[in-house]
Protein backbone atom coordinates (compact mmCIF):
# COMPACT_ATOMS: atom_id res chain seq x y z
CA UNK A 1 65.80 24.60 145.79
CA UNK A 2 64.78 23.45 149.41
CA UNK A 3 67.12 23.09 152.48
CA UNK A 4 67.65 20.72 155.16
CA UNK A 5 70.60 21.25 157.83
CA UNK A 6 70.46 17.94 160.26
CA UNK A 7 72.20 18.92 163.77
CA UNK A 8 73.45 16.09 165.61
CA UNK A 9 73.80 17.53 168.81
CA UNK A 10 76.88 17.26 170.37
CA UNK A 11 77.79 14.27 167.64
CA UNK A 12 81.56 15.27 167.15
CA UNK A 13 83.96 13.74 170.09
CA UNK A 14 87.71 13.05 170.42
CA UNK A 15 89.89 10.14 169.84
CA UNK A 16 88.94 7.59 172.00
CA UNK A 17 91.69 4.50 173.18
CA UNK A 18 88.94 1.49 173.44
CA UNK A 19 87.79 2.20 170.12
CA UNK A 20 91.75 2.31 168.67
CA UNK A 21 92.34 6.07 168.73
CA UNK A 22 88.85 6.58 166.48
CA UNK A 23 86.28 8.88 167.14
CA UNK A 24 82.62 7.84 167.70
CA UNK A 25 81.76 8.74 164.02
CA UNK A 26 84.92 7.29 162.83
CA UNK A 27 84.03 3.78 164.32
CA UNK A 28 80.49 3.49 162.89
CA UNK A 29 79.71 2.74 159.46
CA UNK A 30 77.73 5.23 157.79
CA UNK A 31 77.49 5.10 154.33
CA UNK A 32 74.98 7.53 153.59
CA UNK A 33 76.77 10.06 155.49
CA UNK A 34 79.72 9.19 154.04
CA UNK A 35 77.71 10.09 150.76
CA UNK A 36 77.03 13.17 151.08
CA UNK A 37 80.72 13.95 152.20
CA UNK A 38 81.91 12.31 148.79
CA UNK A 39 79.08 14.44 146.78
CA UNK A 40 79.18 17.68 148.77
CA UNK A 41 81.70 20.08 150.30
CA UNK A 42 83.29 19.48 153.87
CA UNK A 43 84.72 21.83 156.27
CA UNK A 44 84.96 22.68 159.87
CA UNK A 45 82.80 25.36 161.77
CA UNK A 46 83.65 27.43 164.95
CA UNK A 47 80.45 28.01 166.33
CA UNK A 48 81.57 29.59 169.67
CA UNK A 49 82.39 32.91 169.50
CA UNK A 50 85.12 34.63 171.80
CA UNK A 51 84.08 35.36 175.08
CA UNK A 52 80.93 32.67 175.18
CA UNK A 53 80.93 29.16 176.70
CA UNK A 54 80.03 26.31 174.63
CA UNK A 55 76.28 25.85 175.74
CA UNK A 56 73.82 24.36 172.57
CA UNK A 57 72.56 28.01 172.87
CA UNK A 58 75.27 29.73 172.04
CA UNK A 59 76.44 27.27 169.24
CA UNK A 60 72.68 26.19 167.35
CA UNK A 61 72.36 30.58 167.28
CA UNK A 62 75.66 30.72 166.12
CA UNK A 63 74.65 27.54 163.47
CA UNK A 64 71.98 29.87 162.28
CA UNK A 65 74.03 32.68 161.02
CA UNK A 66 73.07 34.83 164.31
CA UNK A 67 75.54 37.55 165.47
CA UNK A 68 75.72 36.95 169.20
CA UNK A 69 76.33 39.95 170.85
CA UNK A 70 72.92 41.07 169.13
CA UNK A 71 70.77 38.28 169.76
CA UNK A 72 71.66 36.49 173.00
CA UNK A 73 70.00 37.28 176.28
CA UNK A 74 70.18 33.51 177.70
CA UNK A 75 68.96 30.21 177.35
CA UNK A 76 65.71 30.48 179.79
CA UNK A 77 64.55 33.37 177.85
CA UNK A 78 64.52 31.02 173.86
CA UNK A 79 63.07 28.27 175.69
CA UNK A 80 60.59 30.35 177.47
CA UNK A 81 59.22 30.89 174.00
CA UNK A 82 58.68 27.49 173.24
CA UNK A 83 56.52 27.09 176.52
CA UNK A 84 54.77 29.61 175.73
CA UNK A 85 56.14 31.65 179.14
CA UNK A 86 55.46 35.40 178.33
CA UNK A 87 58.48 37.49 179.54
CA UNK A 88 57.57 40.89 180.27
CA UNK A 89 60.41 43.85 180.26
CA UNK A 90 61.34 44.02 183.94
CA UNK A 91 61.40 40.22 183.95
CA UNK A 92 64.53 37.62 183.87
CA UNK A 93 64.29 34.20 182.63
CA UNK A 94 66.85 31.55 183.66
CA UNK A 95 66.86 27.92 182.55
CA UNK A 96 65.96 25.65 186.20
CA UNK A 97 67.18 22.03 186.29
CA UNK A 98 66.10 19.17 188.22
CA UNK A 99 69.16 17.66 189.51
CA UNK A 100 70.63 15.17 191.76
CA UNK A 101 72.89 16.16 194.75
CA UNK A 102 74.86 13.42 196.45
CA UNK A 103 77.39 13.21 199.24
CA UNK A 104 77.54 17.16 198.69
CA UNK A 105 78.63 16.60 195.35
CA UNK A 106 76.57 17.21 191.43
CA UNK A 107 75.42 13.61 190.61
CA UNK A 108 73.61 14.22 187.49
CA UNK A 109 72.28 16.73 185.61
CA UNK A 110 69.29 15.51 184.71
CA UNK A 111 68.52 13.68 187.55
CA UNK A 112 68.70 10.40 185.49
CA UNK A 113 66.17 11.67 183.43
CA UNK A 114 63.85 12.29 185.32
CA UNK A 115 60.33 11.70 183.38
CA UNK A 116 58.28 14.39 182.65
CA UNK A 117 55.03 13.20 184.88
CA UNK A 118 57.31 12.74 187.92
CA UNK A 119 59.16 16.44 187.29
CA UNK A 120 55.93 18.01 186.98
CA UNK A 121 54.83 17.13 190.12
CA UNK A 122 57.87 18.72 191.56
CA UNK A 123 57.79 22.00 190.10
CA UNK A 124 54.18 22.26 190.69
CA UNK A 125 55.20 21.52 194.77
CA UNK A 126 58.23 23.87 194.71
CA UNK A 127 54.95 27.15 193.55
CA UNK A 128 53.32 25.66 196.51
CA UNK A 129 55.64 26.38 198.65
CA UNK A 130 58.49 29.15 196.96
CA UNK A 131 56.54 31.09 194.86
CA UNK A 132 55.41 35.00 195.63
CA UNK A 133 54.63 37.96 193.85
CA UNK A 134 58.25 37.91 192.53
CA UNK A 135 58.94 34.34 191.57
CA UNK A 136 57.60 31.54 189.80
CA UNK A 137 58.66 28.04 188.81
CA UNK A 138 57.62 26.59 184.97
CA UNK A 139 57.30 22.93 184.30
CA UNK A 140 59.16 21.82 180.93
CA UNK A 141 60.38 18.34 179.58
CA UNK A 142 62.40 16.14 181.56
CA UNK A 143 64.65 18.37 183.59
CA UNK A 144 64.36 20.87 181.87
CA UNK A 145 62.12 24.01 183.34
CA UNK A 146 62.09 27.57 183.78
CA UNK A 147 62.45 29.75 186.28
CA UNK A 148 61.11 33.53 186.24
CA UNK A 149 62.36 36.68 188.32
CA UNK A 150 61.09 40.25 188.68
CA UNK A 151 63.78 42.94 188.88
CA UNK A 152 66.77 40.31 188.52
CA UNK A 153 70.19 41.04 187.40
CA UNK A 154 71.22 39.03 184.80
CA UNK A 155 75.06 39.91 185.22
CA UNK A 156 75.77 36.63 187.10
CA UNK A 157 78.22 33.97 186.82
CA UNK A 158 76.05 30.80 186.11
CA UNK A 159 77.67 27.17 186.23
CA UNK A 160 75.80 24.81 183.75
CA UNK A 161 75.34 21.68 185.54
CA UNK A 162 76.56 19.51 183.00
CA UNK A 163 79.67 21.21 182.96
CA UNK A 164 80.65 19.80 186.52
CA UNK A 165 79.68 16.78 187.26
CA UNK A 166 81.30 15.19 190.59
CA UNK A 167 81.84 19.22 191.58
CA UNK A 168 80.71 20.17 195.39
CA UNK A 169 77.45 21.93 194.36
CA UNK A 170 77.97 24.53 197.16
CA UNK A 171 82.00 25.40 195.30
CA UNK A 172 80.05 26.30 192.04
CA UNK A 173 77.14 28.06 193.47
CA UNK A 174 75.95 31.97 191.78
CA UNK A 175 78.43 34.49 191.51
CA UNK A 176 77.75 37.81 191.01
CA UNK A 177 80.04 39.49 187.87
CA UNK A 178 79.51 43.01 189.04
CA UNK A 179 78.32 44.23 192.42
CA UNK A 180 74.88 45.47 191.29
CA UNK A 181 74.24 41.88 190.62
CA UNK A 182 74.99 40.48 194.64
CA UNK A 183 71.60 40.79 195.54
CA UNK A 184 70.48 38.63 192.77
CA UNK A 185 72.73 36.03 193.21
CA UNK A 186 72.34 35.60 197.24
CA UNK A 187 68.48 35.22 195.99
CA UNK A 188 68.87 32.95 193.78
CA UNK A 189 71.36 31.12 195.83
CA UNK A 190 69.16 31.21 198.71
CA UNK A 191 66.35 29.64 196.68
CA UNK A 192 68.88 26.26 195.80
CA UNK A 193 69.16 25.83 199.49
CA UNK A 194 65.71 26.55 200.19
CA UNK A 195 64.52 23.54 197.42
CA UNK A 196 67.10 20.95 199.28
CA UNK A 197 64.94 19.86 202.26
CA UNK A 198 62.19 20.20 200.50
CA UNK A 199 62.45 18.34 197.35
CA UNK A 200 64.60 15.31 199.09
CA UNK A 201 61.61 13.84 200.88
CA UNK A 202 59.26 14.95 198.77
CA UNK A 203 57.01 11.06 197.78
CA UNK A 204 58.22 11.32 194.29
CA UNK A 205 61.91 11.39 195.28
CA UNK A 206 61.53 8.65 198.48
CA UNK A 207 60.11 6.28 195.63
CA UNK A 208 63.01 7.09 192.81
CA UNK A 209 65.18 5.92 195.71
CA UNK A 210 63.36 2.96 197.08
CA UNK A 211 63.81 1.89 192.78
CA UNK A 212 67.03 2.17 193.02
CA UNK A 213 66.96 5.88 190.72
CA UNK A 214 68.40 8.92 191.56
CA UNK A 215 66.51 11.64 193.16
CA UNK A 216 65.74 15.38 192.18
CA UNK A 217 66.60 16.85 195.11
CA UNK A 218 67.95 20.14 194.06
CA UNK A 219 67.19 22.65 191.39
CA UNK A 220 69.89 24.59 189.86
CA UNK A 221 69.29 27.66 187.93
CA UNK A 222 71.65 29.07 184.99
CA UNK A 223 71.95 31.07 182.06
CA UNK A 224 69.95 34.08 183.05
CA UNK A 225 68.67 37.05 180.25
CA UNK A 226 65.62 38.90 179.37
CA UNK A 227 63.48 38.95 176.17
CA UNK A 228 65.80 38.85 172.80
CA UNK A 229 65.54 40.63 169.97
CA UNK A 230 65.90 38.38 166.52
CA UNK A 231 65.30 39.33 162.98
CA UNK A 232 63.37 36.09 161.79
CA UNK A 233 65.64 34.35 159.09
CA UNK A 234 63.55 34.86 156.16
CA UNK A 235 65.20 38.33 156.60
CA UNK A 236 68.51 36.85 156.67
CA UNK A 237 68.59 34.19 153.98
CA UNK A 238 66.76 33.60 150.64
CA UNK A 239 63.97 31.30 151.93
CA UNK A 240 60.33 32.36 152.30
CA UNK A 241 59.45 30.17 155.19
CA UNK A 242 60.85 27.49 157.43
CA UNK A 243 60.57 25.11 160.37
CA UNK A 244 62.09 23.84 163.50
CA UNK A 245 61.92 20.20 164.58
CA UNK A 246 63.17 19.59 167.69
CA UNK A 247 62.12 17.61 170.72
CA UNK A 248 63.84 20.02 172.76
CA UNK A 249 62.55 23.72 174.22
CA UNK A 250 65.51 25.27 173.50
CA UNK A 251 65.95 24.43 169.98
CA UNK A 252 62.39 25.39 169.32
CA UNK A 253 61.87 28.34 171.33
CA UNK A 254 65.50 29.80 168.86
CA UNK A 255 63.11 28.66 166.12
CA UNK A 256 60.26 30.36 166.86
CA UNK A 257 61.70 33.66 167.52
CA UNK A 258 63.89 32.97 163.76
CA UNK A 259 60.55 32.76 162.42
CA UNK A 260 60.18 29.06 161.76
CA UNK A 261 57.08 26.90 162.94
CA UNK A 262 57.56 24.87 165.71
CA UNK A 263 56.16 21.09 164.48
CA UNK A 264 55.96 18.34 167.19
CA UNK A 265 56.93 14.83 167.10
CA UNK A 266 54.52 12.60 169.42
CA UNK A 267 57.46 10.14 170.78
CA UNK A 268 59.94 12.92 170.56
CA UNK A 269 62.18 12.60 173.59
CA UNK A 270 65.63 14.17 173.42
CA UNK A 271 67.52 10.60 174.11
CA UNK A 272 68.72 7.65 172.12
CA UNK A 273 65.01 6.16 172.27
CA UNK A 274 62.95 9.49 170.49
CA UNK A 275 61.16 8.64 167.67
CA UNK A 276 63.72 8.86 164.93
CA UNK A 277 61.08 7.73 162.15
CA UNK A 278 58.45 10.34 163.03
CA UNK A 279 61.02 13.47 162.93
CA UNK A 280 62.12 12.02 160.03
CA UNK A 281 58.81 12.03 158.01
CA UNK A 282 58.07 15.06 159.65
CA UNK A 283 61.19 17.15 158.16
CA UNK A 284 60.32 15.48 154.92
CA UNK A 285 56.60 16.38 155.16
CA UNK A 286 57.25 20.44 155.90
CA UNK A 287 60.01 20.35 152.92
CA UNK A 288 57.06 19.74 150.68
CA UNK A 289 55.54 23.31 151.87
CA UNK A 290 58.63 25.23 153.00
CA UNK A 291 61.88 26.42 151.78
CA UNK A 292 64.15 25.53 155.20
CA UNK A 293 63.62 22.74 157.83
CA UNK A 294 66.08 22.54 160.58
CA UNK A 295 65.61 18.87 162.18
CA UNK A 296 67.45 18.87 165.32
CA UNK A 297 68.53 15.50 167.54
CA UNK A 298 69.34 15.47 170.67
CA UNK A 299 70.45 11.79 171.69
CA UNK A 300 74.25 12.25 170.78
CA UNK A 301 74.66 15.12 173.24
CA UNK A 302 72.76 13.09 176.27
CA UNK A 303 75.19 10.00 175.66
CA UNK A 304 78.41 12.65 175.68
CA UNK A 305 76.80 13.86 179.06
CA UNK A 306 76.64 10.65 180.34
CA UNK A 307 80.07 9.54 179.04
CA UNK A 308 78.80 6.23 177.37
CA UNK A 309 80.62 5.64 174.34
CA UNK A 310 78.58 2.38 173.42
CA UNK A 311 75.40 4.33 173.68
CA UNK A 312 76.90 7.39 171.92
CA UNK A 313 77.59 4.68 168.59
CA UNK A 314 74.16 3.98 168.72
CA UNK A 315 73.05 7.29 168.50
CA UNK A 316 75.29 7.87 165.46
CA UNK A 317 74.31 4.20 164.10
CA UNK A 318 70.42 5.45 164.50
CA UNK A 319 70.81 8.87 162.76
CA UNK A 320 72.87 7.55 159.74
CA UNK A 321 69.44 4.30 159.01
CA UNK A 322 67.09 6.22 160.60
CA UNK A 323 67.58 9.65 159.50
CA UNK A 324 70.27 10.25 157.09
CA UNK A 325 69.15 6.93 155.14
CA UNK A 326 65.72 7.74 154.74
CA UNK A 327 65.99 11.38 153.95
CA UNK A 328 68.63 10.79 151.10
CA UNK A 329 66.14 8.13 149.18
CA UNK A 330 62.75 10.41 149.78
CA UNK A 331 64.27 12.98 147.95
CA UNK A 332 65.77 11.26 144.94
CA UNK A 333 62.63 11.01 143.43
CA UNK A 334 61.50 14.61 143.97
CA UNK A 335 61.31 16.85 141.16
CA UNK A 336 62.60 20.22 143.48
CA UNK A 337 66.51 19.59 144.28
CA UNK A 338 67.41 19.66 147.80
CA UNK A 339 70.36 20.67 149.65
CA UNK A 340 71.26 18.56 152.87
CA UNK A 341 73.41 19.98 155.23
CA UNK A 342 75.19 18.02 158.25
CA UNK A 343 76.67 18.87 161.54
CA UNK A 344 76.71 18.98 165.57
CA UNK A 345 76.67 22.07 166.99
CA UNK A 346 79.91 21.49 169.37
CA UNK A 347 81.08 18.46 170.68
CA UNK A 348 80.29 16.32 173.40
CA UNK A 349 83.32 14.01 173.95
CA UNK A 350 82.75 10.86 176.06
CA UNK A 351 85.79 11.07 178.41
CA UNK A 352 85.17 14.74 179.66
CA UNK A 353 81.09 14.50 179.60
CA UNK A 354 80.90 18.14 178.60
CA UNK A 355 81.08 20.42 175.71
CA UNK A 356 84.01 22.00 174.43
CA UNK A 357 84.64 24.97 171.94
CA UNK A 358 86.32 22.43 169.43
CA UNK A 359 85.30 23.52 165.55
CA UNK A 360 82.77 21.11 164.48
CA UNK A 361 82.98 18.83 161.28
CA UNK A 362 80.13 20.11 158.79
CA UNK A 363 79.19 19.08 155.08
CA UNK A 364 76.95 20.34 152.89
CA UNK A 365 75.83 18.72 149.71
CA UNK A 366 74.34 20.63 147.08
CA UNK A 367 72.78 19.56 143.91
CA UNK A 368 75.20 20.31 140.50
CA UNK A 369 78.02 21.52 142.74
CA UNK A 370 81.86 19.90 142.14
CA UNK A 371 82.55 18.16 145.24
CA UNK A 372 85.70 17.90 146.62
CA UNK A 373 88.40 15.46 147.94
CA UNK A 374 86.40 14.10 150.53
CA UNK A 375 84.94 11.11 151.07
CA UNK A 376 84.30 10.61 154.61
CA UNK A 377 82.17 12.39 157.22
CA UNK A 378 84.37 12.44 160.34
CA UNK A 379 86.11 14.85 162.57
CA UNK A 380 89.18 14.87 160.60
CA UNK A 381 88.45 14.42 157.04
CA UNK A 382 85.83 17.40 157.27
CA UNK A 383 88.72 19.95 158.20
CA UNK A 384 90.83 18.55 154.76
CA UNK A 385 87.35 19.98 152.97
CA UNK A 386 87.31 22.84 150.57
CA UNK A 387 85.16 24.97 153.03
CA UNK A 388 88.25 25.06 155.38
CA UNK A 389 87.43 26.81 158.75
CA UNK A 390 84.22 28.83 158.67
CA UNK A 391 82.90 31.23 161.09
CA UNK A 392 79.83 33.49 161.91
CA UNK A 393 77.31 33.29 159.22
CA UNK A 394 79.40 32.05 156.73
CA UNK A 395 77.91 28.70 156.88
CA UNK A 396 74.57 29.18 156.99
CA UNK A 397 76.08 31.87 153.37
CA UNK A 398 77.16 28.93 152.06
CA UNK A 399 73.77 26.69 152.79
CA UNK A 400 71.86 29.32 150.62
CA UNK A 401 74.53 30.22 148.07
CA UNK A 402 73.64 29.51 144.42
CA UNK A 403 75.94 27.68 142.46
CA UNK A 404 76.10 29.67 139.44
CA UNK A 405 76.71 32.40 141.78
């Protein structure tokens, strides 16, 4: 048997009034999805533990069967290992976005997207001028980079950025959580204020604005840990070897340390416009050689964020002919069965533009097993499945369990 979970990041929503009281996913047609509801098993997940906010972090870990408590030390620290940043023990790692401040206030998270030549450029001018013996700047994708501190405290009280959009950046600045931890925080804090003047009329930013795009004029670090300890997942699960598709450093830094190899997608951007057909031939090119493939896409999450409904259809429309489609007539004609498996990590819901800890709608769809009543992939339908409410690693159980077992 091979495996295949597809994660729709951020995918699930709430009922939304322009679209009649539907859900994204309950307003497109997607027959193939709606396939593998009516021949597989539905249920819902809760992939946010007690205690944890609902960061892609916390819930893709949590997707994987990981107990949290054990593994997590931060989302800077799983993406540094995607980059290929080397944490050593006395080090913290903190995730360090680009964003855009305006009228006092957190414009966008991403600093509309900053492109990855333009954000380069910046991180490489905020060394120049921030870096010493204790801290250093690392250029990712996007917004997306890393930021790296000697003898930090990671005990902090970080505010994701795309959590609090429209907040006064200063009301939402670094807390410490215990009073070890002030000195960290005041740095770190002190460092946010430091990159104002200097990124604002910095030539990359004075363009962006002369195009009528919003500047990166702050960074904004969050989620701070040290180097985790995971036991790769051919330890955890029946499978002999895996892989991680993701255009995202996150996703396949968590991959990398669960023992899966990282494969890259040229055209693989994160949004609505990544190349849909080449992580598709990709997942079905590494299922030939390996037991596991978790293909990860990112666009439904970025169109939550940005509280586009219209776009956030698309995204769904896209995965279902471009994904979902393709996969599901490969594999028909392939002599090894394979198991596809279906879900976001946590929702993303249009009209709050941030995650929430909301049990996510899952199916799984497993050669020769009964289905059950199901014959729709949404929101609602999933929880009527015969999976009911799953927690922990009781999905990722279910994935791998035989059915004559």
């Amino acid at each position: 048997m091979k495996y295949i979970i597809i994660l729709a990041d951020g995918m699930a929503d709430e009922p939304i009034p322009a679209l009649g009281g539907k859900t994204p996913l309950q307003a497109v047609a997607t027959p193939y999805i709606d396939r593998l509801a009516r021949l597989g098993c539905s249920g819902l997940l809760d992939t946010i533990p007690p205690g944890y906010v609902p960061g892609s972090e916390i819930a893709n870990l949590s997707v994987l069967g990981y107990h949290l408590p054990d593994v997590f030390e931060g989302r800077g620290s799983l993406e540094a290992a995607s980059m290929g940043v080397e944490i050593l023990p006395n080090e913290m790692v903190m995730r360090c976005n680009l964003i855009c401040i305006q009228d006092e206030k957190i414009k966008s998270h991403s600093a509309g997207h900053i492109s990855n030549q333009e954000a380069e450029v910046l991180i490489c001018f905020l060394n120049e001028h921030l870096q010493n013996e204790r801290l250093s700047f690392y250029p990712g994708v996007s917004y997306r980079h890393l930021l790296k501190l000697r003898a930090g405290d990671k005990r902090l009280i970080c505010t994701p950025p795309h959590d609090v959009p429209g907040t006064l950046a200063t009301d939402v600045l670094i807390k410490a959580e215990v009073p070890e931890a002030q000195a960290t925080a005041d740095y770190l804090n002190h460092l946010i204020m430091q990159s104002w003047p200097l990124l604002e009329n910095h030539p990359i930013n004075l363009q962006r604005k002369a195009d009528g795009k919003l500047p990166a004029n702050s960074i904004w670090p969050w989620s701070p840990g040290y180097k985790p300890s995971m036991k790769k997942m051919t330890e955890l699960f029946p499978i002999r070897s895996g892989a991680v598709i993701s255009a995202v450093d996150l996703i396949k830094g968590i991959g990398i340390y669960a023992g899966l190899e990282s494969i890259d997608v040229p055209g693989a951007t994160g949004l609505y416009n990544t190349n849909y057909e080449g992580k598709t031939q990709a997942a079905l090119a590494a299922l030939q050689t390996k037991d596991f493939v978790f293909l990860h896409i990112e666009a439904s999450d970025e169109a939550g964020h940005e509280g586009d409904v219209e776009l956030k259809m698309k995204t769904i429309d896209y995965l279902e002919k471009r994904v979902v489609q393709p996969i599901w007539e490969a594999i028909q004609s392939w002599k090894e069965p394979v198991t596809i498996a279906l879900l976001p990590d946590h929702p993303t819901p249009c009209h709050l533009r941030t995650h929430t800890r909301t049990p996510v709608p899952f199916v799984i769809c497993k050669p020769g097993q009964t289905p059950d009543n199901v014959s729709v992939y949404d929101e609602f339908a999933a929880a009527q499945g015969s999976y009911g409410l799953l927690k922990g690693a009781a999905f990722m159980q279910a994935v791998f369990k035989n059915i004559d077992s």
